[in-house]
C-alpha atoms as a PDB file:
ATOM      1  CA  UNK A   1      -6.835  -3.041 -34.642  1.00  0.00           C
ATOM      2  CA  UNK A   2      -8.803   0.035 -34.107  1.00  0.00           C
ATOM      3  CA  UNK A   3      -6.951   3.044 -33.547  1.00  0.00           C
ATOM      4  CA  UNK A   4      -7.697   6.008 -31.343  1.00  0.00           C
ATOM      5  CA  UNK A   5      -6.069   9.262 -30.107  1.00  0.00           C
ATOM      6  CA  UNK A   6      -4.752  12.190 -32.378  1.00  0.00           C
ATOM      7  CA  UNK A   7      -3.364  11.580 -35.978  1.00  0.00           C
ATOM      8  CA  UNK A   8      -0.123  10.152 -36.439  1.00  0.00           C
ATOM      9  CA  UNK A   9       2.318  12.923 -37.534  1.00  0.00           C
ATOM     10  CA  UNK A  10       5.054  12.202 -40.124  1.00  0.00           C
ATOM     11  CA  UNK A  11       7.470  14.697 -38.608  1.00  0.00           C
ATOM     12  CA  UNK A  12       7.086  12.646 -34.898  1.00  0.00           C
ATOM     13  CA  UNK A  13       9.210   9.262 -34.221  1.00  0.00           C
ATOM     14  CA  UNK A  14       6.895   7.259 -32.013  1.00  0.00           C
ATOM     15  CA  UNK A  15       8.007   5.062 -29.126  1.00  0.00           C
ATOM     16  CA  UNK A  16       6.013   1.302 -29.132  1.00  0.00           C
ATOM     17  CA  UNK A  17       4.552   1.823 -25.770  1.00  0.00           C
ATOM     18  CA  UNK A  18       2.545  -1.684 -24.834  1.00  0.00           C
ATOM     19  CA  UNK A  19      -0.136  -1.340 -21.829  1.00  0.00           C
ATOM     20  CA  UNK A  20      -2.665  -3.009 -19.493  1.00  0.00           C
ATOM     21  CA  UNK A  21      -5.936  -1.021 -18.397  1.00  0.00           C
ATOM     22  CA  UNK A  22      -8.772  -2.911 -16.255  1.00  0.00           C
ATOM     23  CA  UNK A  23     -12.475  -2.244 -15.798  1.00  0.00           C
ATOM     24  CA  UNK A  24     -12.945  -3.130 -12.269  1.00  0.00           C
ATOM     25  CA  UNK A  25     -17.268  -3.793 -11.870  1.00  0.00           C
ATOM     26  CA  UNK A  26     -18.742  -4.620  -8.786  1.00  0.00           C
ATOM     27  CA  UNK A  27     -22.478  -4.245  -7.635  1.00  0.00           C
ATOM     28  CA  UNK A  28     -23.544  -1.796 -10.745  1.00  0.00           C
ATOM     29  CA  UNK A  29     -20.244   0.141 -10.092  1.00  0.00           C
ATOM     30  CA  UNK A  30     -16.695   0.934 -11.886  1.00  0.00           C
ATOM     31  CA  UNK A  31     -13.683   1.321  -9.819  1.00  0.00           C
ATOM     32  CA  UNK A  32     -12.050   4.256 -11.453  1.00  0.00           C
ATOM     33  CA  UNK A  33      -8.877   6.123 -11.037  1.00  0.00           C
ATOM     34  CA  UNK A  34      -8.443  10.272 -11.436  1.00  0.00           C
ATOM     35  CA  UNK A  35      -5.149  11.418 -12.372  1.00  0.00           C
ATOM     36  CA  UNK A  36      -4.337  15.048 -11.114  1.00  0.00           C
ATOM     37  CA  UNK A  37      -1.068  15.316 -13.980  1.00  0.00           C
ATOM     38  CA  UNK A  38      -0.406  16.004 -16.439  1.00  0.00           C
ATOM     39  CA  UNK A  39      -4.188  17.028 -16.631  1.00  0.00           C
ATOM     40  CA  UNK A  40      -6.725  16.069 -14.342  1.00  0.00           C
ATOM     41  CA  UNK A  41      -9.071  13.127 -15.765  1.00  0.00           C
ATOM     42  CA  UNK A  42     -11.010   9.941 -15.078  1.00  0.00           C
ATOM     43  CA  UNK A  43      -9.055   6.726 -16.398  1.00  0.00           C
ATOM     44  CA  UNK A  44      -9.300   3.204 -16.625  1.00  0.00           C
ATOM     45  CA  UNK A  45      -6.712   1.698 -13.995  1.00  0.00           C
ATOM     46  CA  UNK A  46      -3.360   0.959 -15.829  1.00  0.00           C
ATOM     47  CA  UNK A  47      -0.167   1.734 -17.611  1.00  0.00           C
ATOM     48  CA  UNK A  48       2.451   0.876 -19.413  1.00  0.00           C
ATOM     49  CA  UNK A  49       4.656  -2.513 -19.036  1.00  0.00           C
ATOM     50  CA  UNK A  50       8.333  -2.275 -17.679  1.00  0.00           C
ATOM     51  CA  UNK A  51      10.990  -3.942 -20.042  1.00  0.00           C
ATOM     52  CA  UNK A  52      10.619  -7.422 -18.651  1.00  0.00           C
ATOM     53  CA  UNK A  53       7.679  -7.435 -17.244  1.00  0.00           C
ATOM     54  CA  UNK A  54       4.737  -9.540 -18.113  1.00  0.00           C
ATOM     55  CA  UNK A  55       1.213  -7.861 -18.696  1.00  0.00           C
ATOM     56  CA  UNK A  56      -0.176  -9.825 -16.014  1.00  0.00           C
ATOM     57  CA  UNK A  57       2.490  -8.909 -13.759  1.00  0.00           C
ATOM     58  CA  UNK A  58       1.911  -5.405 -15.448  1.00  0.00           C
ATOM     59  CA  UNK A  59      -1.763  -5.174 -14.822  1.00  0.00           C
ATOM     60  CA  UNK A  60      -2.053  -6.397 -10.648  1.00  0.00           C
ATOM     61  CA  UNK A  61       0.522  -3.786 -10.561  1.00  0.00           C
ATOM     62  CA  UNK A  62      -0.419  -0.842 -12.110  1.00  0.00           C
ATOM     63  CA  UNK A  63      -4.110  -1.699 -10.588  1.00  0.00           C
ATOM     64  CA  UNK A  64      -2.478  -1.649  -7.184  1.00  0.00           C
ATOM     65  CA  UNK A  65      -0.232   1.420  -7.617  1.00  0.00           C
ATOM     66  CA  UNK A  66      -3.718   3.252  -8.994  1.00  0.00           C
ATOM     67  CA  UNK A  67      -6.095   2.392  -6.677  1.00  0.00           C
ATOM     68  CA  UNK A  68      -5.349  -0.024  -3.953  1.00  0.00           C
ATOM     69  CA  UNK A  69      -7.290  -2.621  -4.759  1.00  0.00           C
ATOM     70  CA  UNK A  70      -5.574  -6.273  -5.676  1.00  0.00           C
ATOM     71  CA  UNK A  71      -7.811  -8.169  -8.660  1.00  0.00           C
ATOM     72  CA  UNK A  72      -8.360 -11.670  -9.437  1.00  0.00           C
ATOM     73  CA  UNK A  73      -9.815 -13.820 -12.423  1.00  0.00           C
ATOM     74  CA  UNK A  74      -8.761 -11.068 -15.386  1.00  0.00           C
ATOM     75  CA  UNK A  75      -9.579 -11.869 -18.779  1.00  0.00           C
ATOM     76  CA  UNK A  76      -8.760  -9.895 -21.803  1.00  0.00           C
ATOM     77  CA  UNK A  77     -11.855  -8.050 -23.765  1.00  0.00           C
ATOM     78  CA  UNK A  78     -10.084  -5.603 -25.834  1.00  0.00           C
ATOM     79  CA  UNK A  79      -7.279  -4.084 -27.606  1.00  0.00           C
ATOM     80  CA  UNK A  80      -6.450  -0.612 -29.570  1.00  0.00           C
ATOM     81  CA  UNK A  81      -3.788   1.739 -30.356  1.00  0.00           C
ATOM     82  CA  UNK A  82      -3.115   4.656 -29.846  1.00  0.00           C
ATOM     83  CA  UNK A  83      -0.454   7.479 -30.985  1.00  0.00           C
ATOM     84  CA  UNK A  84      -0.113  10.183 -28.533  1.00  0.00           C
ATOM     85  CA  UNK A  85       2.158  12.635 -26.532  1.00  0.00           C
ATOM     86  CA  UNK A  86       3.201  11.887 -22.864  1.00  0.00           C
ATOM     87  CA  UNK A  87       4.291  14.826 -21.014  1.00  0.00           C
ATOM     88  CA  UNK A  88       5.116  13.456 -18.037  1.00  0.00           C
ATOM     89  CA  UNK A  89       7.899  11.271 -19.865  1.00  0.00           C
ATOM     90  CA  UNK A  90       8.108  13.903 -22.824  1.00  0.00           C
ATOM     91  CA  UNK A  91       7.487  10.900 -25.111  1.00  0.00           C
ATOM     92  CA  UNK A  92       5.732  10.400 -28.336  1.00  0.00           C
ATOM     93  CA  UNK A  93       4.388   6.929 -28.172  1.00  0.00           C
ATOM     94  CA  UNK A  94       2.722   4.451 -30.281  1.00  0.00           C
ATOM     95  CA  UNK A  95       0.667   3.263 -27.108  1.00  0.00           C
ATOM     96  CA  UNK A  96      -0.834  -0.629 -27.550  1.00  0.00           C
ATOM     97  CA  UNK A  97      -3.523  -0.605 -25.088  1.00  0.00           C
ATOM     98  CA  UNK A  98      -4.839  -4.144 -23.897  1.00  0.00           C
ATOM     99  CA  UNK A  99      -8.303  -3.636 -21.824  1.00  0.00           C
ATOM    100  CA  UNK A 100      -8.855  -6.689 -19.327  1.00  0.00           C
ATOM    101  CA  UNK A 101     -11.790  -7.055 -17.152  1.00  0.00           C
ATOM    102  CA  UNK A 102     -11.341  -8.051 -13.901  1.00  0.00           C
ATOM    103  CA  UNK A 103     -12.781  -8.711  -9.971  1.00  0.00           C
ATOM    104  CA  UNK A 104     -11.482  -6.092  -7.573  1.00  0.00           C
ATOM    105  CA  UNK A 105     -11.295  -8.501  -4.805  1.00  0.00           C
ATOM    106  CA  UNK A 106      -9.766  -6.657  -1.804  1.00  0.00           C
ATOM    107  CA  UNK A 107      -8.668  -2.437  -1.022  1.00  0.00           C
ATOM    108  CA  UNK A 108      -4.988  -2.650   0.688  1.00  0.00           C
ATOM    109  CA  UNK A 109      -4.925   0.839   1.284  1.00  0.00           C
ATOM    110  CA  UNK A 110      -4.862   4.227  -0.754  1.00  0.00           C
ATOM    111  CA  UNK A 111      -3.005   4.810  -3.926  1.00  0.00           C
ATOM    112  CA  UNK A 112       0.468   4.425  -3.691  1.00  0.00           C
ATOM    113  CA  UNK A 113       0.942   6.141  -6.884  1.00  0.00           C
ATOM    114  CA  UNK A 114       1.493  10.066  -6.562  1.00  0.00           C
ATOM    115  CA  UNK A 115      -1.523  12.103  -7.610  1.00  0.00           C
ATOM    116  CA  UNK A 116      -4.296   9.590  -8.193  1.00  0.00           C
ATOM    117  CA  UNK A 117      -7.420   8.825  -6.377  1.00  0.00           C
ATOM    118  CA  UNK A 118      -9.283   6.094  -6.690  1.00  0.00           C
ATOM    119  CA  UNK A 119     -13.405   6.049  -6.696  1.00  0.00           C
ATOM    120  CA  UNK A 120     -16.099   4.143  -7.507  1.00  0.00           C
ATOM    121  CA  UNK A 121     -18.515   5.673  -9.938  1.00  0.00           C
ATOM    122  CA  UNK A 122     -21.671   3.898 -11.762  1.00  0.00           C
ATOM    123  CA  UNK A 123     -21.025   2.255 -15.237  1.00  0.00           C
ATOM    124  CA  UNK A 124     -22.958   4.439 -17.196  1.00  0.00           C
ATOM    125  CA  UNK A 125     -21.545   7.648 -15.547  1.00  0.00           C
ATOM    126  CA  UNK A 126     -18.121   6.235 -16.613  1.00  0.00           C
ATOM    127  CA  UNK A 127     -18.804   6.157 -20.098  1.00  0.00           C
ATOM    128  CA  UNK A 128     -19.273  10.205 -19.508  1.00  0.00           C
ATOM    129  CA  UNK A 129     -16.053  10.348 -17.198  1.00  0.00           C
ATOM    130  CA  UNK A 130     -13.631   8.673 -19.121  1.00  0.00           C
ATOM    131  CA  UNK A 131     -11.459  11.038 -21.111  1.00  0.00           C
ATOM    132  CA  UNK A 132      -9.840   8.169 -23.475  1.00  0.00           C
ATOM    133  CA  UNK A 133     -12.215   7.691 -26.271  1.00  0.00           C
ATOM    134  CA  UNK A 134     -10.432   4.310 -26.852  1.00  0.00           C
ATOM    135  CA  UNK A 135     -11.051   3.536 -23.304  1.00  0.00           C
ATOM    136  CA  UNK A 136     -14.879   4.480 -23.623  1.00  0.00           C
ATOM    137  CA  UNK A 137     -15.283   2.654 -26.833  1.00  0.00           C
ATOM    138  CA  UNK A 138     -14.161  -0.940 -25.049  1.00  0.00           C
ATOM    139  CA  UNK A 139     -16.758   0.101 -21.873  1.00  0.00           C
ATOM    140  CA  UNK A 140     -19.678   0.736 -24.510  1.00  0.00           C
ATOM    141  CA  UNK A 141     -18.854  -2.368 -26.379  1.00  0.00           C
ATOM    142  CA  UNK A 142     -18.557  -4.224 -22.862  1.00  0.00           C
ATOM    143  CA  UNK A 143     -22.134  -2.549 -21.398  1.00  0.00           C
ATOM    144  CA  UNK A 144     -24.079  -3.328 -24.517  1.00  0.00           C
ATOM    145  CA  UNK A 145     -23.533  -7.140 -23.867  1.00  0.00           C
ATOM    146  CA  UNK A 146     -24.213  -7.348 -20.582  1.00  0.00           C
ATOM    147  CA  UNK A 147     -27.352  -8.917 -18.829  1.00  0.00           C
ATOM    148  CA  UNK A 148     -29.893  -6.623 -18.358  1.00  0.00           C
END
């Protein structure tokens, strides 16, 4: 599994952290979502999984609470891991990050999830957006294959 973020430090113990991420095309476009905190950036829709929650359950959620949108027909093109701080939980985690692509099929109304925005932003422009480098590797990968 590739791995991305900042080193793993031997003085940190890291919390297993499993999440779901979705790139959401449509028409040429990416449905994106900024996060203001803890610093503003440009993200794939996702997060992490509750403790008993499935990552299907996982990922219509954390797509809704994000941007809005519901999804249908997701299919999994990518994993990676990652070993980074979380402020906002003051957490060291060992993050598993499974990418899915998916349809957004229907907005429902704004973000319900404090701070975030949703927007939709061309495909190559994301690739320059995206502040997770694991995140950005998976879109490449996913651009370069597609139908031209």
């Amino acid at each position: 599994m590739r791995r991305f973020g900042d080193p793993v430090r031997p003085d940190v113990s890291y919390t297993h952290r499993p999440g779901v991420y979705a790139i959401l095309p449509r028409d040429g476009a990416l449905l994106l979502t900024h996060q203001l905190e803890p610093e503003p950036e440009f993200q794939l829709p996702g997060g992490g999984i509750d403790p008993g929650e499935s990552p299907m359950r996982a990922l219509h959620r954390e797509v809704y609470e994000e941007t809005g949108w519901r999804i249908g027909t997701p299919r999994r093109v990518g994993v990676y891991k990652r070993f980074a701080y979380m402020p906002e939980y003051d957490l060291w985690a060992e993050k598993i990050c499974t990418i899915w692509m998916a349809r957004p099929i229907r907005p429902m109304g704004p973000p319900t999830e404090p701070g975030h925005m949703a927007l939709w932003t061309p495909a190559e422009a994301a690739l320059e957006l995206l502040a997770n480098d694991g995140e950005r590797a998976i879109l490449a990968q996913i651009l370069a294959a597609a139908p031209r």
